[in-house]
Protein backbone atom coordinates (compact mmCIF):
# COMPACT_ATOMS: atom_id res chain seq x y z
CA UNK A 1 23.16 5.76 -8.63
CA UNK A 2 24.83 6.10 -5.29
CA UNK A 3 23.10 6.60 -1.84
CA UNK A 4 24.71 9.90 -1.53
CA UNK A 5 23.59 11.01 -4.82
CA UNK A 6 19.95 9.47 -4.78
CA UNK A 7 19.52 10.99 -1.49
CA UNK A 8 18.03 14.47 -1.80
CA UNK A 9 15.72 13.86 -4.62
CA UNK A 10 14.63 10.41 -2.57
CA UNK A 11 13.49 12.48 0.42
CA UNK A 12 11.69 14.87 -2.28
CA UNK A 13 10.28 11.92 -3.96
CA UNK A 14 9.25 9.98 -0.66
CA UNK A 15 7.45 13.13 1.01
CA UNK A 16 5.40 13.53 -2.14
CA UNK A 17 4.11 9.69 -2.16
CA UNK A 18 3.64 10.11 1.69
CA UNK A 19 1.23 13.11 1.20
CA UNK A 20 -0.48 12.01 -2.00
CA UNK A 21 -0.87 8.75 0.03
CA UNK A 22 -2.58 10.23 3.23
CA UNK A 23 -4.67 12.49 1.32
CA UNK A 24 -6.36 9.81 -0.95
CA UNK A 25 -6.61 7.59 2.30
CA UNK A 26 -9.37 10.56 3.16
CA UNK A 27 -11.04 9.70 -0.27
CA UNK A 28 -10.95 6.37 -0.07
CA UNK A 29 -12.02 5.14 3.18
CA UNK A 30 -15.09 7.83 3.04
CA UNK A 31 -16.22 5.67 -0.08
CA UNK A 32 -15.52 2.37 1.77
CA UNK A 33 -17.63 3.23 4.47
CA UNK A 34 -20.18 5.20 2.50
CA UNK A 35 -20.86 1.71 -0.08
CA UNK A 36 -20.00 -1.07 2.03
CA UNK A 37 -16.66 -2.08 0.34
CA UNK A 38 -13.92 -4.13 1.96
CA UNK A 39 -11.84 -4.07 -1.26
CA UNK A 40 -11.68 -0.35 -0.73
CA UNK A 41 -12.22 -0.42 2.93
CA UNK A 42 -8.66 -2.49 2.50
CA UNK A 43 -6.89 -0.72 0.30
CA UNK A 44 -7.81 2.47 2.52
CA UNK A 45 -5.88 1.26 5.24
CA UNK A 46 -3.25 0.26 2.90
CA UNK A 47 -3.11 4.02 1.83
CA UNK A 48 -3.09 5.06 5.55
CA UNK A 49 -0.01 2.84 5.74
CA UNK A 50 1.92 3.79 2.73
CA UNK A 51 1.66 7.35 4.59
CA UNK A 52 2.85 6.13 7.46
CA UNK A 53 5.32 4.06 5.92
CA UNK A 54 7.19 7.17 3.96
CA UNK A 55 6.57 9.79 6.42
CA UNK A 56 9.14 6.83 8.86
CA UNK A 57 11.43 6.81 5.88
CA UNK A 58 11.81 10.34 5.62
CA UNK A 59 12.66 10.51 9.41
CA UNK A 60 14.91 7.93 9.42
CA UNK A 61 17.14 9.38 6.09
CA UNK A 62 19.61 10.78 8.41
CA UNK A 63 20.48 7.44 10.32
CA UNK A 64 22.82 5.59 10.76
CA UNK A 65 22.42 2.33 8.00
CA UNK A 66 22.16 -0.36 10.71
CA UNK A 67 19.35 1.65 12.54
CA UNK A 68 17.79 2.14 8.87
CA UNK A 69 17.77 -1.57 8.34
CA UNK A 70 16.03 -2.00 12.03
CA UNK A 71 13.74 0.62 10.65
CA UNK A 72 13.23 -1.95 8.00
CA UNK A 73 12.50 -5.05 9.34
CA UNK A 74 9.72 -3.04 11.54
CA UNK A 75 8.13 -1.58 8.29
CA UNK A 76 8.10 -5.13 7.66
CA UNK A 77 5.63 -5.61 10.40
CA UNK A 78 3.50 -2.10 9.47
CA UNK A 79 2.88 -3.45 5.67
CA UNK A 80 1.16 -6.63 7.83
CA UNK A 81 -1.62 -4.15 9.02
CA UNK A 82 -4.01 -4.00 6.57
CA UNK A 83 -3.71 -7.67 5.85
CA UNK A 84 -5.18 -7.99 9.72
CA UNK A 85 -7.90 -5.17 9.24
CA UNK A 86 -9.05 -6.78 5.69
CA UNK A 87 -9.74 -10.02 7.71
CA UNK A 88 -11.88 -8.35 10.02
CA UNK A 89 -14.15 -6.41 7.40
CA UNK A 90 -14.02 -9.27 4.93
CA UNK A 91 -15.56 -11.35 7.63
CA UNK A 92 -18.37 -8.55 8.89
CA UNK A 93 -19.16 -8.16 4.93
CA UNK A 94 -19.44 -11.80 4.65
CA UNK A 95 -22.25 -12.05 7.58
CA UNK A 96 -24.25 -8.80 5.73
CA UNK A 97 -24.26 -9.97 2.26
CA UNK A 98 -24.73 -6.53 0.82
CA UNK A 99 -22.87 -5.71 -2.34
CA UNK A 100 -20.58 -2.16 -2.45
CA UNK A 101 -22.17 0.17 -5.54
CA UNK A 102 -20.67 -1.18 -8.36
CA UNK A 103 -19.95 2.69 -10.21
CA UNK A 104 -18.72 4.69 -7.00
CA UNK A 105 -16.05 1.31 -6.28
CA UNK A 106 -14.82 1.67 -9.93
CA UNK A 107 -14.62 4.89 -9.82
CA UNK A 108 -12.80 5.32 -6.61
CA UNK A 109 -10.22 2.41 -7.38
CA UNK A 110 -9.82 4.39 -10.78
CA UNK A 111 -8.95 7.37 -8.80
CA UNK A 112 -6.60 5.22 -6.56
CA UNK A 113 -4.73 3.44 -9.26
CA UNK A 114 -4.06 7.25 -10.96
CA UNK A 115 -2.41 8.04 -7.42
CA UNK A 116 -0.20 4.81 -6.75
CA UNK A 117 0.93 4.36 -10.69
CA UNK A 118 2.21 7.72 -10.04
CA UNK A 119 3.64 6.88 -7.07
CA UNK A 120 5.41 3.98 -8.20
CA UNK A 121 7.03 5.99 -10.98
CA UNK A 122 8.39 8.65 -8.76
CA UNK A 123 10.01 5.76 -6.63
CA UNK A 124 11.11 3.14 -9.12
CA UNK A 125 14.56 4.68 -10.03
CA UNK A 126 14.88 4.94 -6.28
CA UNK A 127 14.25 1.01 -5.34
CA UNK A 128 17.69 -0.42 -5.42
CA UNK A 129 19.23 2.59 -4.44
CA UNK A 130 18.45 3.31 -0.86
CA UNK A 131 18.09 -0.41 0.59
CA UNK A 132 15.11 -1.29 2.41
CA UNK A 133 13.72 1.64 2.77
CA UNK A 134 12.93 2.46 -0.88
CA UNK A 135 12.31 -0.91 -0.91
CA UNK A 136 9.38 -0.77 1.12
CA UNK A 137 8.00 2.18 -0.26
CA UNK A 138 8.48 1.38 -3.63
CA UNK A 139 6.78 -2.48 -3.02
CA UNK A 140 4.23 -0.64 -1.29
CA UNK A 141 3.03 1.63 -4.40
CA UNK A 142 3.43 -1.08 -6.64
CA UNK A 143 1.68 -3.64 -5.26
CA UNK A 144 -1.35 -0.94 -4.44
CA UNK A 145 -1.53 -0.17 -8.44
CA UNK A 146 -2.58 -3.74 -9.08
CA UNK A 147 -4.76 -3.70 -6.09
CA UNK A 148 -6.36 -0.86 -7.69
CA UNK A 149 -6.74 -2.68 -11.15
CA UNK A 150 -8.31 -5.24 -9.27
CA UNK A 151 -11.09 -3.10 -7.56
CA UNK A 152 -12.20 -1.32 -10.78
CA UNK A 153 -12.46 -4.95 -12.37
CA UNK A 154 -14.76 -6.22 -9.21
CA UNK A 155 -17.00 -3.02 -9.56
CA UNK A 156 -17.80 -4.16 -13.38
CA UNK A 157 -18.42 -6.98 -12.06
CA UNK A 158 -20.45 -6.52 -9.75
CA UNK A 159 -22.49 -4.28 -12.04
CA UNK A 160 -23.15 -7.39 -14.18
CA UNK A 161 -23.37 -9.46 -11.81
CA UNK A 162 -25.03 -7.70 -8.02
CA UNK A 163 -22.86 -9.91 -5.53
CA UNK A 164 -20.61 -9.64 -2.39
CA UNK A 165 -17.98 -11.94 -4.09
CA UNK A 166 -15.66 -9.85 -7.01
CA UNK A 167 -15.31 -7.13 -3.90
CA UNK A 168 -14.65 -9.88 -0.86
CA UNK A 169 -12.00 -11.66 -3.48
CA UNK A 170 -10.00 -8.49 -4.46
CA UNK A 171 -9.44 -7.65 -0.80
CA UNK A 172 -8.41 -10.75 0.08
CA UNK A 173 -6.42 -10.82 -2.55
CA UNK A 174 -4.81 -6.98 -1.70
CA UNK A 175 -4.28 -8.45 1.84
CA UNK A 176 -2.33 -11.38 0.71
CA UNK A 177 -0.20 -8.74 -1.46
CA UNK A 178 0.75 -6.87 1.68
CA UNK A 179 1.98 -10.28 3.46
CA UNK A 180 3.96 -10.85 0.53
CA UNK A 181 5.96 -7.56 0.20
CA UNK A 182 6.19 -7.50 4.17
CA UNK A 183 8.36 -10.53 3.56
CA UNK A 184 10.21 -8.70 0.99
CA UNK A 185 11.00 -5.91 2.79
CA UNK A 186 12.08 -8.33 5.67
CA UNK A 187 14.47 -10.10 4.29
CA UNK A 188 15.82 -6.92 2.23
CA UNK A 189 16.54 -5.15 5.92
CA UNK A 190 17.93 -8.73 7.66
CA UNK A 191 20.58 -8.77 5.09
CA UNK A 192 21.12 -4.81 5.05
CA UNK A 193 21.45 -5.25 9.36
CA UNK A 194 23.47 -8.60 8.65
CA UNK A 195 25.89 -6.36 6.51
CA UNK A 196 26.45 -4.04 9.06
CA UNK A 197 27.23 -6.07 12.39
C-alpha cells in the first residue's frame, strides 16, 4: 500500500482512534479517581495521550516527510508522559495502602480493552504504511490492549486477594510499555529524518 493511497482512509482511521481515545479518557480517569486505581489512573493518561497523539498526526498529514519525521521523534517524547505520571501515583498509592474496587477496575479495563483492540484493528493495515506516524499510533493502541488485559486480571485479583499490589504492578508495568514504544517510535522517525537530509 502506498502513502498516497493509504492516505485518505489513514486520516479517517486516525480521527476515529483520536476521538474514541479522548472520550474513554473521560471514563476512565473518573473511575481512577473515584476507586483509587493507579493501573487505571495510568492508563487514563495513556488514553489522554493516544488523543493527543492522533489528533498531531492528523495535523501533520499534509507535511512535508522530514517535518513528519520531526513530528515523530517528539511523539517519541509525548508516549514518555504517562510513564512520568504513573510514577507519581504509584508512589502516593504506595504510602495509602488502599486497594482500587476490585469489580468497577475490571470492569472499566474491560471497557478499555473493547476500545483499544478496536483501535488497533483500524490502524494495523496502516503501520508500515505511513512511517512514524502510524507507527506511533498504531504502538500506542496496541500496547494499551495488553495494558487493558492486564488491569482486568489485577481486579480478579484483587477480589481474591484485597491488596494494593496486582493494581501497583500492572501500572508499572503499562508505564514501562510506554518507554518501550517511545523508543520505537524514536528510532522509526531518526531513520525516516536520516532519509530525508
Amino acid at each position: 500500500m502506498t502513502t498516497a493511497h493509504a492516505a485518505p482512509d489513514f486520516r479517517r482511521a486516525v480521527r476515529f482512534v483520536a476521538i474514541a481515545n479522548l472520550a474513554y479518557f473521560g471514563v476512565e480517569f473518573a473511575v481512577a479517581q473515584a476507586i483509587g486505581s493507579v493501573s487505571l489512573f495510568a492508563d487514563s493518561v495513556d488514553f489522554l495521550e493516544d488523543a493527543s497523539v492522533n489528533f498531531l498526526i492528523l495535523a501533520a498529514l499534509g507535511w512535508a516527510p522530514k517535518a513528519r519525521a520531526r513530528l515523530g521523534m517528539a511523539l517519541a517524547l509525548i508516549l514518555l508522559a504517562p510513564f512520568a505520571a504513573t510514577l507519581w501515583t504509584l508512589w502516593r498509592h504506595i504510602v495509602d495502602q488502599v486497594p482500587p474496587e476490585p469489580y468497577a477496575l475490571s470492569i472499566t479495563g474491560l471497557g478499555a480493552l473493547v476500545v483499544n483492540v478496536a483501535c488497533a484493528f483500524v490502524l494495523a493495515r496502516f503501520r508500515k504504511a505511513e512511517g512514524s506516524l502510524s507507527k506511533a499510533a498504531y504502538l500506542s493502541a496496541r500496547n494499551d490492549a495488553f495494558a487493558n488485559i492486564g488491569i482486568i486480571a489485577a481486579g480478579l485479583v484483587t477480589l481474591a486477594m484485597p491488596s494494593i499490589w496486582p493494581d501497583i504492578v500492572v501500572g508499572a508495568v503499562i508505564g514501562i510499555m510506554n518507554a518501550g514504544a517511545a523508543h520505537e517510535v524514536w528510532q522509526a522517525a531518526r531513520k525516516e529524518h536520516a532519509a530525508q537530509s
